[in-house]
Protein backbone atom coordinates (compact mmCIF):
# COMPACT_ATOMS: atom_id res chain seq x y z
CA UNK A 1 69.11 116.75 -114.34
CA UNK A 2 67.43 118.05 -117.72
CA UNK A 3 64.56 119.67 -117.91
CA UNK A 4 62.31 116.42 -118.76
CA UNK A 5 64.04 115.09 -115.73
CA UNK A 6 62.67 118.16 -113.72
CA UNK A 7 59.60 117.77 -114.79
CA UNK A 8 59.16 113.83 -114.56
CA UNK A 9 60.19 114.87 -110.46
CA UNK A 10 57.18 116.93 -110.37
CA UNK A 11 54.76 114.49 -112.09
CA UNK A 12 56.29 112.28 -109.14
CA UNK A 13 55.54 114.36 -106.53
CA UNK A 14 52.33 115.40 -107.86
CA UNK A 15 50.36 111.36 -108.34
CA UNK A 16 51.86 110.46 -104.83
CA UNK A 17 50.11 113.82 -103.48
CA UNK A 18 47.34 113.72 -105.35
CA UNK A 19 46.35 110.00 -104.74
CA UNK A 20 46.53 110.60 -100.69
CA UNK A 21 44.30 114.08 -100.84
CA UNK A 22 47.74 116.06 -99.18
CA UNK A 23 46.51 118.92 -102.00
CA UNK A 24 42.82 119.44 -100.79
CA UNK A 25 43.06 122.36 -99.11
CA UNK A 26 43.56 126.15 -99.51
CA UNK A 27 47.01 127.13 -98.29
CA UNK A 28 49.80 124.96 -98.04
CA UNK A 29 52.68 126.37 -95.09
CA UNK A 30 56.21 124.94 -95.66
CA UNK A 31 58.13 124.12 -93.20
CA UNK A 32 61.39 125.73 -94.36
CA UNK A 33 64.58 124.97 -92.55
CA UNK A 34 66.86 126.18 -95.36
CA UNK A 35 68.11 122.59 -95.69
CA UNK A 36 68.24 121.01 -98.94
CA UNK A 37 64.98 119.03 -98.23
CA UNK A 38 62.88 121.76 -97.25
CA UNK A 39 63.57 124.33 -99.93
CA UNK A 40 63.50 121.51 -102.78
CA UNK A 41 59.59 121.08 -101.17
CA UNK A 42 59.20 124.22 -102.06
CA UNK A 43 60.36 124.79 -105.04
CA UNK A 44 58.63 121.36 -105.95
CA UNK A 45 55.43 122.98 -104.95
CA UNK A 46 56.05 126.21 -106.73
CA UNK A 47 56.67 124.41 -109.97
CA UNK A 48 53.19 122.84 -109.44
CA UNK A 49 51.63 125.92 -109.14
CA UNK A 50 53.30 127.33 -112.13
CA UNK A 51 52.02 124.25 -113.92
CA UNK A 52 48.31 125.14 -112.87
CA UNK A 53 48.65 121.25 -111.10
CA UNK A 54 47.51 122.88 -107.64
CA UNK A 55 46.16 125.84 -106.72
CA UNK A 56 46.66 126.52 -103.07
CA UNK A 57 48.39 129.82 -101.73
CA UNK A 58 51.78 128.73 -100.84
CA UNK A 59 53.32 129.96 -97.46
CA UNK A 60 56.48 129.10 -94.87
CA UNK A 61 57.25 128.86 -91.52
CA UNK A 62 61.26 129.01 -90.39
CA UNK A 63 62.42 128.27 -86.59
CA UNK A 64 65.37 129.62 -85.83
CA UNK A 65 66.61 127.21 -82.85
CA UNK A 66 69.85 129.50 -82.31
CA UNK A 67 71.89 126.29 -81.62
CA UNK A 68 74.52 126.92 -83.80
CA UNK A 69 75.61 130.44 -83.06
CA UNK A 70 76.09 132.17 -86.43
CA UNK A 71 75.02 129.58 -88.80
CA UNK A 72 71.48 129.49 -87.84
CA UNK A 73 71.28 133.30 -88.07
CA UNK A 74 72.62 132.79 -91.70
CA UNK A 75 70.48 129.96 -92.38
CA UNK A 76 67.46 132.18 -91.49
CA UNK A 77 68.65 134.80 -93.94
CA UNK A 78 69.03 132.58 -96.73
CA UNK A 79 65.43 131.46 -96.11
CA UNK A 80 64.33 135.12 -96.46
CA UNK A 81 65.98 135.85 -99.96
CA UNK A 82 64.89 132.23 -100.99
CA UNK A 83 61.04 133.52 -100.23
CA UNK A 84 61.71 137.37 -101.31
CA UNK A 85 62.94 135.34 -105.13
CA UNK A 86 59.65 133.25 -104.93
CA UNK A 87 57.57 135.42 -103.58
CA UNK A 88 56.39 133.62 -100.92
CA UNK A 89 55.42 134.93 -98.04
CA UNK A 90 57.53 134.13 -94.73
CA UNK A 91 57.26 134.03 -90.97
CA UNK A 92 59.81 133.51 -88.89
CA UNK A 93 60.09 132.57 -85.66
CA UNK A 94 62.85 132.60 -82.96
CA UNK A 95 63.18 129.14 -79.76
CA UNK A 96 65.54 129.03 -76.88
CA UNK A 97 65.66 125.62 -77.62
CA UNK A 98 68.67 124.76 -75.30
CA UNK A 99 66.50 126.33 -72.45
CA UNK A 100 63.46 124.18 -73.28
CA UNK A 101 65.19 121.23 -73.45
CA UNK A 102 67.06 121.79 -70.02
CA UNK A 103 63.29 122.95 -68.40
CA UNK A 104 61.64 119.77 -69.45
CA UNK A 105 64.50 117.15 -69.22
CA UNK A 106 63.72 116.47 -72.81
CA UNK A 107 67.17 116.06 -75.68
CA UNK A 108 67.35 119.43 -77.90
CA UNK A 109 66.25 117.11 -81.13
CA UNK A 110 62.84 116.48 -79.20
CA UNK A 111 62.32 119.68 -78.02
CA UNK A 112 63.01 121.07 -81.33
CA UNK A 113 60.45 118.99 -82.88
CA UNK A 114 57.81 119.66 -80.07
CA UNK A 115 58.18 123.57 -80.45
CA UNK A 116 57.95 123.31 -84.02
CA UNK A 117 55.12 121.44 -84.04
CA UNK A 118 53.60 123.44 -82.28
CA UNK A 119 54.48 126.49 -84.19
CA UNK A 120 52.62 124.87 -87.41
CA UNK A 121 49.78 123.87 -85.55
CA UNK A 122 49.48 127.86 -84.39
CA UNK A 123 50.35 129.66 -87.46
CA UNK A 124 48.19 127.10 -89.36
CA UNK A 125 45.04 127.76 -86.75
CA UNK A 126 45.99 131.59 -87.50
CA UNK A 127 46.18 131.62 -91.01
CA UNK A 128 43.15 129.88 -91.20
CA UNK A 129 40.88 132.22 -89.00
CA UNK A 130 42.18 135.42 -91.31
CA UNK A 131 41.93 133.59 -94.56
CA UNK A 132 38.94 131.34 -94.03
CA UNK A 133 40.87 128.59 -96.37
CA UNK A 134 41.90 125.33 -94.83
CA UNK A 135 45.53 125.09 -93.79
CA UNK A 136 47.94 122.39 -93.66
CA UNK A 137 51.11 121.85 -93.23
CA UNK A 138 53.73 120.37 -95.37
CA UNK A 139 57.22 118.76 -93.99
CA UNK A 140 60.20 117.71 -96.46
CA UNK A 141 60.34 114.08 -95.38
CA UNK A 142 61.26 111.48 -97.76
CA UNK A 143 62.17 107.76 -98.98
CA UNK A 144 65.52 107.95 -96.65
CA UNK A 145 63.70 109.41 -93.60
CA UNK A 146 61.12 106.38 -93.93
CA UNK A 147 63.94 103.88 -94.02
CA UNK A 148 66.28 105.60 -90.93
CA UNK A 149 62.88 106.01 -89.10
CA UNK A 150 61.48 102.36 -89.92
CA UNK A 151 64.99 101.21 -88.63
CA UNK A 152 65.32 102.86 -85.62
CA UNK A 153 61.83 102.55 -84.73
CA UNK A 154 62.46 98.67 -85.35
CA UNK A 155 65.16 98.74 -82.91
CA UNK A 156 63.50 100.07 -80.43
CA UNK A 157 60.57 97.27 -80.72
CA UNK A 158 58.17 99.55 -82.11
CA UNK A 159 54.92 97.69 -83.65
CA UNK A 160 53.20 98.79 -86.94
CA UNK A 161 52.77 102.10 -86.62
CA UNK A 162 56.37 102.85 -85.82
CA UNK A 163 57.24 100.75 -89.35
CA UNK A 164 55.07 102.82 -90.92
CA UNK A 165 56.01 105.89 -90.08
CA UNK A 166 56.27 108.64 -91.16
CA UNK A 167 52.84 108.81 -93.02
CA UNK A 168 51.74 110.86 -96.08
CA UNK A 169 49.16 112.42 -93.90
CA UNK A 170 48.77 112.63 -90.26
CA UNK A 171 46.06 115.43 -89.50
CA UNK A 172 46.98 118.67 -90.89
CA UNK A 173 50.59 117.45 -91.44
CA UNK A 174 51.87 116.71 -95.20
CA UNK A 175 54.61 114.55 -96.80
CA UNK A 176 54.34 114.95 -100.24
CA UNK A 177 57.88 113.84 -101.07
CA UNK A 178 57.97 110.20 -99.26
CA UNK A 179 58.08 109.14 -103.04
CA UNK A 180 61.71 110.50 -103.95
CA UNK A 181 65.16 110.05 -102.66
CA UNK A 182 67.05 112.85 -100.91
CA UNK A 183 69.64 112.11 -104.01
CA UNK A 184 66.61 113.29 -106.27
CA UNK A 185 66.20 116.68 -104.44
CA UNK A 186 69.77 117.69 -104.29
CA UNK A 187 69.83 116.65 -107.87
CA UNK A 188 66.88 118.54 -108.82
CA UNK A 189 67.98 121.82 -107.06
CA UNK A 190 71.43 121.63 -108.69
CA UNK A 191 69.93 121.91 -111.69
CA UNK A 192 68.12 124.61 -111.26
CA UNK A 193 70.60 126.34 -109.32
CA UNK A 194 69.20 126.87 -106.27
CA UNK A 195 71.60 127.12 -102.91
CA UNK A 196 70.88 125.56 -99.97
CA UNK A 197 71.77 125.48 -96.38
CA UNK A 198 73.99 122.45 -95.18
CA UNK A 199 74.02 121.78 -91.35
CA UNK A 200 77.55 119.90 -90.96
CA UNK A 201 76.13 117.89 -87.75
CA UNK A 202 73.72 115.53 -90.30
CA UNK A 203 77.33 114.76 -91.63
CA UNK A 204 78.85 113.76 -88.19
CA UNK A 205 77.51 109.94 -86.22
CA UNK A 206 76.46 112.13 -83.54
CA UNK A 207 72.59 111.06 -82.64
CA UNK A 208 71.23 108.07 -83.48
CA UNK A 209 69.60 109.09 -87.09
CA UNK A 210 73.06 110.12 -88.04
CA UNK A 211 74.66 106.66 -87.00
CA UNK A 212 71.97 104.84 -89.33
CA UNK A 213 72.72 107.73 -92.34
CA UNK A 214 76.22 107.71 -92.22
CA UNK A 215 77.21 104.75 -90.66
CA UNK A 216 75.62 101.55 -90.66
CA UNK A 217 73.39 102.25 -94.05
CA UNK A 218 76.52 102.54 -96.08
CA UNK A 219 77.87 99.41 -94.93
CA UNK A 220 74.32 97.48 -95.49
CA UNK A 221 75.06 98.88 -99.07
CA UNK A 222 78.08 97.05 -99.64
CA UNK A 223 76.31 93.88 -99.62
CA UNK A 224 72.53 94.53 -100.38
CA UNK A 225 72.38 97.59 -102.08
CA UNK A 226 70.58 100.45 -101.62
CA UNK A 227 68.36 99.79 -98.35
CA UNK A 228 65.74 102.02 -99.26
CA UNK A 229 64.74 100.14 -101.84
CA UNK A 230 63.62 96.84 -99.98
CA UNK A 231 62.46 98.73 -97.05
CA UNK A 232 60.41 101.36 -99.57
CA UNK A 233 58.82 97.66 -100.59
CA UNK A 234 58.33 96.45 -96.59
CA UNK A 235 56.66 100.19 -95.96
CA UNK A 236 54.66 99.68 -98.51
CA UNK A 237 53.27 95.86 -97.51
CA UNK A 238 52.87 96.95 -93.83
CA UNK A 239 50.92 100.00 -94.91
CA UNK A 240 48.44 98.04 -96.04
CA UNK A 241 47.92 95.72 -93.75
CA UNK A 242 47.78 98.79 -91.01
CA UNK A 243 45.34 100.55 -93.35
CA UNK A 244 43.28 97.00 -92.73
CA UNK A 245 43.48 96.65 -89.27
CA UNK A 246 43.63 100.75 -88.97
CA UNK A 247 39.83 100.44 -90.59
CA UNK A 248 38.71 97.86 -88.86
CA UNK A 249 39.81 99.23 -85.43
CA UNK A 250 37.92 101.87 -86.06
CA UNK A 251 34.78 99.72 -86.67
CA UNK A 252 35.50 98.06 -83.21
CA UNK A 253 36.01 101.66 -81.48
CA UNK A 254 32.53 102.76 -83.28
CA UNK A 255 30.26 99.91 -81.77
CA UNK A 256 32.22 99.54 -78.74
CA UNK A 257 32.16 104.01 -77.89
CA UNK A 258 29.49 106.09 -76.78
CA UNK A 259 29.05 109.16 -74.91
CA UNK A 260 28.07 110.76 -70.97
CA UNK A 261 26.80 114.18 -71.53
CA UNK A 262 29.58 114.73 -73.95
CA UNK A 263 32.43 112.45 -72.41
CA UNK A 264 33.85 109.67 -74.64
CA UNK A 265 33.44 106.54 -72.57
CA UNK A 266 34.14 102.76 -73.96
CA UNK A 267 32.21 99.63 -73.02
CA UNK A 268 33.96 96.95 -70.91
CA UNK A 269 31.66 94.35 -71.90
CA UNK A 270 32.36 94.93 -75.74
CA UNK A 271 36.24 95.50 -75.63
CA UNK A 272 37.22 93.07 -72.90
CA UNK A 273 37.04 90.04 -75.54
CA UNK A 274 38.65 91.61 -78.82
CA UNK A 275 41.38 90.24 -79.77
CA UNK A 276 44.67 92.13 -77.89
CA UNK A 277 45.82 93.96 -81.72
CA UNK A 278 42.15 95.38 -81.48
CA UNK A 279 41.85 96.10 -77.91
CA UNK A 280 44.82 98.04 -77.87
CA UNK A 281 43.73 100.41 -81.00
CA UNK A 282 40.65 100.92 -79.27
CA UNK A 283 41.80 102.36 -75.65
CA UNK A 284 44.89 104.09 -78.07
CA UNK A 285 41.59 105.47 -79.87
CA UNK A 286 40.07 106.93 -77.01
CA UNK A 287 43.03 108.39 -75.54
CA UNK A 288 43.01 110.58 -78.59
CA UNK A 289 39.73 111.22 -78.58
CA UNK A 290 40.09 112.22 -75.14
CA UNK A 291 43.07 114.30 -75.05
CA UNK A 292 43.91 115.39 -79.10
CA UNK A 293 47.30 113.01 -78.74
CA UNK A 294 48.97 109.78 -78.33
CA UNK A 295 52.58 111.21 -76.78
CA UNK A 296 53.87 109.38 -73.99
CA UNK A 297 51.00 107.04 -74.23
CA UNK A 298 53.35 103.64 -73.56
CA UNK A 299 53.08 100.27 -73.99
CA UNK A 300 53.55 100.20 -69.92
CA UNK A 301 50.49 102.45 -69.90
CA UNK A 302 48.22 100.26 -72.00
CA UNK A 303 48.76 97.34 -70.04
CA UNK A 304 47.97 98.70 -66.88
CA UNK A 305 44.77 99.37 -68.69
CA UNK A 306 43.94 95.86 -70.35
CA UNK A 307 44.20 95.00 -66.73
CA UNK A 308 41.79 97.57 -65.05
CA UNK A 309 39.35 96.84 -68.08
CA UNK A 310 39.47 93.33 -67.23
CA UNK A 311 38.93 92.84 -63.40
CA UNK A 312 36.12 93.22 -61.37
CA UNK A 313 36.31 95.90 -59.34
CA UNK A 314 33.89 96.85 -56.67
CA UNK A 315 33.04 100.29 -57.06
CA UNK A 316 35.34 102.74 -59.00
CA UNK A 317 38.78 102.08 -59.85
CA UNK A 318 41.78 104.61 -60.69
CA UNK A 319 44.80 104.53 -62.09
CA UNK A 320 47.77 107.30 -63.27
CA UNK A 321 48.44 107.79 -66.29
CA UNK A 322 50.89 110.19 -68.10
CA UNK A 323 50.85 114.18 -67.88
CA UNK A 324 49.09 113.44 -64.31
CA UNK A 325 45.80 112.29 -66.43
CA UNK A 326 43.66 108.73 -64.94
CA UNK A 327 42.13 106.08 -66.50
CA UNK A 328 38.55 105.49 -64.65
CA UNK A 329 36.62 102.05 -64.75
CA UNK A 330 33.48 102.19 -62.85
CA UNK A 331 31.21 99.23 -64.04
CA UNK A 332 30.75 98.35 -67.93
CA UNK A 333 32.11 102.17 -68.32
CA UNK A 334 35.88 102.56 -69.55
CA UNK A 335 37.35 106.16 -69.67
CA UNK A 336 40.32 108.45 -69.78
CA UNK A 337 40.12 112.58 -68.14
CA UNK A 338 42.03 114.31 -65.43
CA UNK A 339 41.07 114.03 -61.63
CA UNK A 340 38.22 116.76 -62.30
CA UNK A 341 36.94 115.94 -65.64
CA UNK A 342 36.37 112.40 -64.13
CA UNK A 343 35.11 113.27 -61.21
CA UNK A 344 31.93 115.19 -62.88
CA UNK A 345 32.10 112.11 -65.50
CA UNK A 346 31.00 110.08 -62.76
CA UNK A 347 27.86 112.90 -61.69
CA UNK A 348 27.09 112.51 -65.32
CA UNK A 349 27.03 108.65 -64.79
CA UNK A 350 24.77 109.26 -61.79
CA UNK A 351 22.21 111.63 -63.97
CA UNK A 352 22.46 108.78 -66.08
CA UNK A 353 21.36 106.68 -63.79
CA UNK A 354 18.38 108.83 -63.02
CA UNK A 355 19.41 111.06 -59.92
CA UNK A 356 19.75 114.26 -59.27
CA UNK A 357 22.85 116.07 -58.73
CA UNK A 358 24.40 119.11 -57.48
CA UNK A 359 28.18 120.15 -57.79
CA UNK A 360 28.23 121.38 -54.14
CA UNK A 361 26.78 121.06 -50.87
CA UNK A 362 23.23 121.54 -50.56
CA UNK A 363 21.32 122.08 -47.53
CA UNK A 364 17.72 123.88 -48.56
CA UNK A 365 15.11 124.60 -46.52
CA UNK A 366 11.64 125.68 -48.34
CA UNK A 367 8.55 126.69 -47.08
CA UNK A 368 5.23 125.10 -48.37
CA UNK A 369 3.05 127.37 -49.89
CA UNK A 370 -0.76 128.09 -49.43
CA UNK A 371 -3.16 127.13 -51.63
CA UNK A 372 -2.77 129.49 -54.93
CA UNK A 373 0.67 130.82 -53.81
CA UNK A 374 2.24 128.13 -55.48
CA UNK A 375 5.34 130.24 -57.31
CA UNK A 376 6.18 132.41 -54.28
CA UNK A 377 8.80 130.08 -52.51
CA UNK A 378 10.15 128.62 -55.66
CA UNK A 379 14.08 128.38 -55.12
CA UNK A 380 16.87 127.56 -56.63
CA UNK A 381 19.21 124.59 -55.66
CA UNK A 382 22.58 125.74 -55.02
CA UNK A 383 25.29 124.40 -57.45
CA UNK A 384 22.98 122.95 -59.79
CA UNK A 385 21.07 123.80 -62.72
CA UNK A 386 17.80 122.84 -61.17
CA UNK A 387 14.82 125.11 -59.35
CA UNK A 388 12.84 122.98 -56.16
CA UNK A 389 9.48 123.38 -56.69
CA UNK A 390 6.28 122.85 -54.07
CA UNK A 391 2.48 122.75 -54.81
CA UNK A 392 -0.78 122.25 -53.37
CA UNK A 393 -2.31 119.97 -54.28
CA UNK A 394 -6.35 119.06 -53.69
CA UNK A 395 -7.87 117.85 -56.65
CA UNK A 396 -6.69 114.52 -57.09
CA UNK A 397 -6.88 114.27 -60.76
CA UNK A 398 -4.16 116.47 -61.06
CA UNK A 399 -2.16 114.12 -59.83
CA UNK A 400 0.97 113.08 -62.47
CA UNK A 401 3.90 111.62 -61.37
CA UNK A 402 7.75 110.98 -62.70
CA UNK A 403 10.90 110.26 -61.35
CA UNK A 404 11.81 114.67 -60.73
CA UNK A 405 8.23 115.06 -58.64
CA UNK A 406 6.51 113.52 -55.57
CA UNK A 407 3.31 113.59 -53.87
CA UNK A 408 3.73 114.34 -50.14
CA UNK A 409 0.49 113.48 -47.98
CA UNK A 410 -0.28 116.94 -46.08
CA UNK A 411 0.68 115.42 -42.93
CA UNK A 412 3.77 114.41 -43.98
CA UNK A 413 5.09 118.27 -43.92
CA UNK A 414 2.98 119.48 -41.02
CA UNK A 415 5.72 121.48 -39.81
CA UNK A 416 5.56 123.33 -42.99
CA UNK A 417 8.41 123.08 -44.37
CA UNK A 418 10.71 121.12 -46.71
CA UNK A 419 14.27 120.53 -46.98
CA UNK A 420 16.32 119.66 -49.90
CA UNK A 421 20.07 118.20 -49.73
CA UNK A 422 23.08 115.96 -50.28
CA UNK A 423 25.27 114.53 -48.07
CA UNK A 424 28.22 117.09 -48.94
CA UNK A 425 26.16 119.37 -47.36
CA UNK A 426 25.11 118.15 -44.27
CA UNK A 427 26.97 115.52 -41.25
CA UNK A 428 23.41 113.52 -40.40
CA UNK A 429 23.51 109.76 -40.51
CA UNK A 430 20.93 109.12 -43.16
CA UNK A 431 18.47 106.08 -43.42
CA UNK A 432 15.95 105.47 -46.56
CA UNK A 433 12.98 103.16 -46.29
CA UNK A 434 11.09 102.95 -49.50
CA UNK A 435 7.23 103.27 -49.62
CA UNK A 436 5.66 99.77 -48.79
CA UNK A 437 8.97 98.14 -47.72
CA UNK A 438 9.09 96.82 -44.06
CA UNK A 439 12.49 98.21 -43.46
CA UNK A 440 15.31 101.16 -43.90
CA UNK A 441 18.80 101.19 -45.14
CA UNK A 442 21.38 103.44 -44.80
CA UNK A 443 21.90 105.82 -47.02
CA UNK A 444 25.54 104.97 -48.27
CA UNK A 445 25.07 101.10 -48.33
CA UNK A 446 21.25 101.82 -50.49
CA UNK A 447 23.63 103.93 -52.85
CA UNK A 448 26.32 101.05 -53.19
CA UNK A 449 24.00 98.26 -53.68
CA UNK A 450 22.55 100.48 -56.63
CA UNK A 451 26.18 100.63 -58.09
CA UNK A 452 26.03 104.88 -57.83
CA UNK A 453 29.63 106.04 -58.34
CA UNK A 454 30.91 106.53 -54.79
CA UNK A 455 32.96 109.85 -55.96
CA UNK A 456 28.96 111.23 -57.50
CA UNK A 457 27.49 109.84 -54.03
CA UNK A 458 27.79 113.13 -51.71
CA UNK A 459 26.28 115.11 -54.63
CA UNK A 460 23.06 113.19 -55.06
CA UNK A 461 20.21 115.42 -54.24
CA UNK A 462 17.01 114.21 -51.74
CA UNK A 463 14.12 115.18 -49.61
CA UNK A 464 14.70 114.79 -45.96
CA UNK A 465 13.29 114.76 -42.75
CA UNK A 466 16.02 115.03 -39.75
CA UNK A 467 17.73 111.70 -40.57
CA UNK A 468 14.87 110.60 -42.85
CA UNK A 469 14.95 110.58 -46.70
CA UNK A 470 11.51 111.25 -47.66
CA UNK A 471 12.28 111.53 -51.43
CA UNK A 472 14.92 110.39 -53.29
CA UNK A 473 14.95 111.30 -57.15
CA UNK A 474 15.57 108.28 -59.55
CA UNK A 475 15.01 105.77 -56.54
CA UNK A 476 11.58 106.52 -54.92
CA UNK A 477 9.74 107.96 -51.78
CA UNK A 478 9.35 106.84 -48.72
CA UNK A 479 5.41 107.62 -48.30
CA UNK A 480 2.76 107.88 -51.11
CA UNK A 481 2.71 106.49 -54.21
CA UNK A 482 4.76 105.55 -57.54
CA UNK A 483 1.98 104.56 -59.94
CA UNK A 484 -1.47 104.17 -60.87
CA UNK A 485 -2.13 100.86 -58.52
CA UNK A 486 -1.18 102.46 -55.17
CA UNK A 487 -2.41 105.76 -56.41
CA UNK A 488 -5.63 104.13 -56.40
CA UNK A 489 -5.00 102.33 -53.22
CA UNK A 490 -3.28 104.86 -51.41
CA UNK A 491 -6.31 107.67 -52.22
CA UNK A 492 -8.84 104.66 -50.69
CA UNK A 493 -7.18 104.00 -47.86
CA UNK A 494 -7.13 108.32 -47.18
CA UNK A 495 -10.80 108.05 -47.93
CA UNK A 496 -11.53 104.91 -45.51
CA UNK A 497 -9.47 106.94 -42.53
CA UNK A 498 -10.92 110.17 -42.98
CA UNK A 499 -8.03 111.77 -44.42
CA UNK A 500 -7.83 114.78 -46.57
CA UNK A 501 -7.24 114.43 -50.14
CA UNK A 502 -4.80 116.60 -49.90
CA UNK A 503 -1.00 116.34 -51.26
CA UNK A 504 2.13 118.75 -51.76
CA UNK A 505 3.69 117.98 -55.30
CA UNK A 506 7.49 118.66 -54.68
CA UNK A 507 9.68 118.70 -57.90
CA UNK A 508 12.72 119.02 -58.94
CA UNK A 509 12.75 121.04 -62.36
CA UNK A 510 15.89 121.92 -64.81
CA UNK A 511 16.50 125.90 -65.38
């Protein structure tokens, strides 16, 4: 390779990069495995920056996996001299990958890859809190990894985004050489006479990359050519039309997501009918939303929940999911959390919904104050944000309700006090009759007809007396009044009997 042929390589690299936005950012970290891929990525990138074509600080990252006893050690030293001569600078870092592997019942190629990932993700987050520059990360993929990976994803029934895969950009991770051959690299460090590291296994048909490489793509070549070629042109058609449906997934997801006090949630009624390509990118969509990944997210997964979002269940429905996670359907609401995360999803639903809630049992008792000692027995509701609040009440003007205060006739409280609780906190059969209804119903079956989240149902907060609900926030009282009309008829009817104008306001107030 000459030196126009060097620098045509760069121009390469550099309109594929620079078309996709993999440059925008402040310091790009190599992953550098001493392989003939990873240090042509950097000395690709170090030619650019000699050029004055990008001007991002260039670092690299080396795992040493210490599965190869000797050669990895050696491998790791070449990587140093390599970054001493381009003064780059270089951290390494040592995995037990054999131990890994064996603890999680994972291969050594996958646990490889998960540790390393998970090394760039760390360095990058660490890099970028001391430097203040945005960080990615940039991997030594290329045309031959996109046609072994399209073929062995294709063979495993994989649907679009397997084919297209891997991408120029996923997140902080970088491909900026997906537009040369692996021929091109070797080529290109040759001529500049830069050594690389071999590893003698990518030689061998052990693993199933290796079969493709060394195996079955050299015979496809004997009768089609190179195979990169027409499946460079098929990653390039199905990239588009997964950039199409990608977009307009994301549309779907948009008008079909909203949140609970922070919690990603999807509508039932809006997915339920999509069309099954859409549907799927949706839930896949709020899965990563909800958790930062897709791993282990299966096919088997996703159709246990296209069924759960389309039945009818009663109350709230569960179901496992990977990683010990659940998907949760309660009503038109579609989500995905672990057992706790749900669990207070479903007191957020309640709030929501217009009741009160506490995390914990709650069985308050509050005195009712005197006329003008209105803040002395003020007290706060155990496991809850919220302060219970009494007040008397005799000038009837003053008189404003909403759904976190009521106005208790006098006589209702005669024995002077008040208590305020859920039915996590106490074992009495409870019975609700609302205010000018002719009879009760029990607590439990009131809060099912009203579609409450049975898991949010012993935290709901109320006003009781013995097995009475007096008061229960977001639903209504059993005595008094709810608006201007029986205001008006209720303070009549006091008048007509005598009665003293008299009420307690009891409300429930946020801290």
């Amino acid at each position: 390779m000459n030196r126009e042929e060097t620098a045509e390589i760069l121009d390469k690299v550099l309109e594929f990069s620079k078309s996709r936005g993999l440059f925008d950012c402040g310091i790009i970290v190599v992953g550098l495995s001493g392989g003939p891929d990873s240090v042509a990525l950097l000395n690709i990138l170090k030619g650019l920056k000699k050029r004055s074509d990008i001007d991002c600080d260039i670092y690299a990252l080396h795992c040493n996996h210490h599965l190869r006893p000797v050669v990895c050690d050696e491998e790791a030293e070449l990587v140093r001299e390599l970054c001493k001569e381009n003064d780059v600078e270089l951290k390494v870092l040592d995995f037990d990958i054999k131990e890994f592997s064996e603890q999680n019942r994972i291969s050594e190629e996958t646990a490889g890859r998960v540790l390393r990932y998970e090394a760039f993700e760390q360095y990058a987050k660490a890099l970028e809190k001391a430097t203040g520059k945005t960080v990615r990360v940039a991997i030594a993929h290329h045309k031959d990894d996109v046609a072994e990976t399209m073929m062995m994803n294709l063979f495993r029934g994989s649907g679009l985004e397997g084919l297209v895969n891997p991408k120029p950009i996923a997140g902080r991770i970088i491909r900026p050489l997906l537009c040369v051959k692996k021929s091109e690299l070797v080529d290109y460090l040759n001529s500049l006479g830069v050594s690389f590291a071999i590893d003698q296994t990518n030689l061998t048909t052990m693993g199933t990359r290796n079969t493709w490489r060394n195996d079955i793509f050299p015979k496809i070549s004997e009768s089609y050519g190179d195979p990169t070629v027409p499946l460079s042109r098929t990653y390039k058609l199905l990239s588009d039309d997964l950039d199409f449906i990608s977009r307009e997934a994301l549309k779907a997801y948009a008008a079909n997501r909203r949140l609970i006090s922070g919690y990603p949630v999807l509508s039932v009624s809006g997915i339920k009918d999509l069309h099954k390509a859409m549907e799927s990118r949706v839930v896949r969509s709020l899965w990563q939303e909800t958790f930062g990944d897709l791993i282990d997210f299966e096919e088997s997964n996703l159709n246990d929940c296209f069924d759960l979002i389309g039945s009818e269940p009663s109350g709230e429905a569960f179901l496992d999911m990977p990683f010990g996670r659940k998907a949760y359907r309660h009503g038109d609401v579609f989500a995905f959390g672990t057992s706790e995360s749900i669990k207070d999803l479903a007191l957020k639903i309640a709030e929501e919904m217009g009741f009160v809630v506490a995390e914990g049992p709650v069985d308050l008792k509050l005195a009712i104050p005197e006329a003008g000692d209105e803040d002395k027995n003020d007290a706060k509701i155990p496991h809850s944000l919220y302060i219970l609040k009494t007040r008397i009440i005799e000038n009837t003007r003053e008189l404003e309700y909403n759904n976190h205060s009521w106005f208790c006739p006098i006589e209702a409280v005669a024995e002077g006090t008040v208590t305020a609780g859920n039915q996590g906190g106490i074992d009495t059969p409870l019975k609700m009759k609302r205010a000018g209804s002719s009879g009760s119903k029990e607590l439990n079956r009131l809060l099912t007809d009203l579609k409450v989240p049975e898991s949010a149902r012993s935290q709901i907060l109320f006003i009781r007396k013995g097995g009475e609900i007096l008061w229960l926030p977001g639903f209504g009282h059993g005595i008094g009044f709810t608006n201007a009309v029986s205001y008006g008829k209720c303070i009549a009817e006091r008048q007509s009997e005598g009665k003293p104008e008299t009420f307690v306001r009891i409300a429930i107030e946020r801290q």
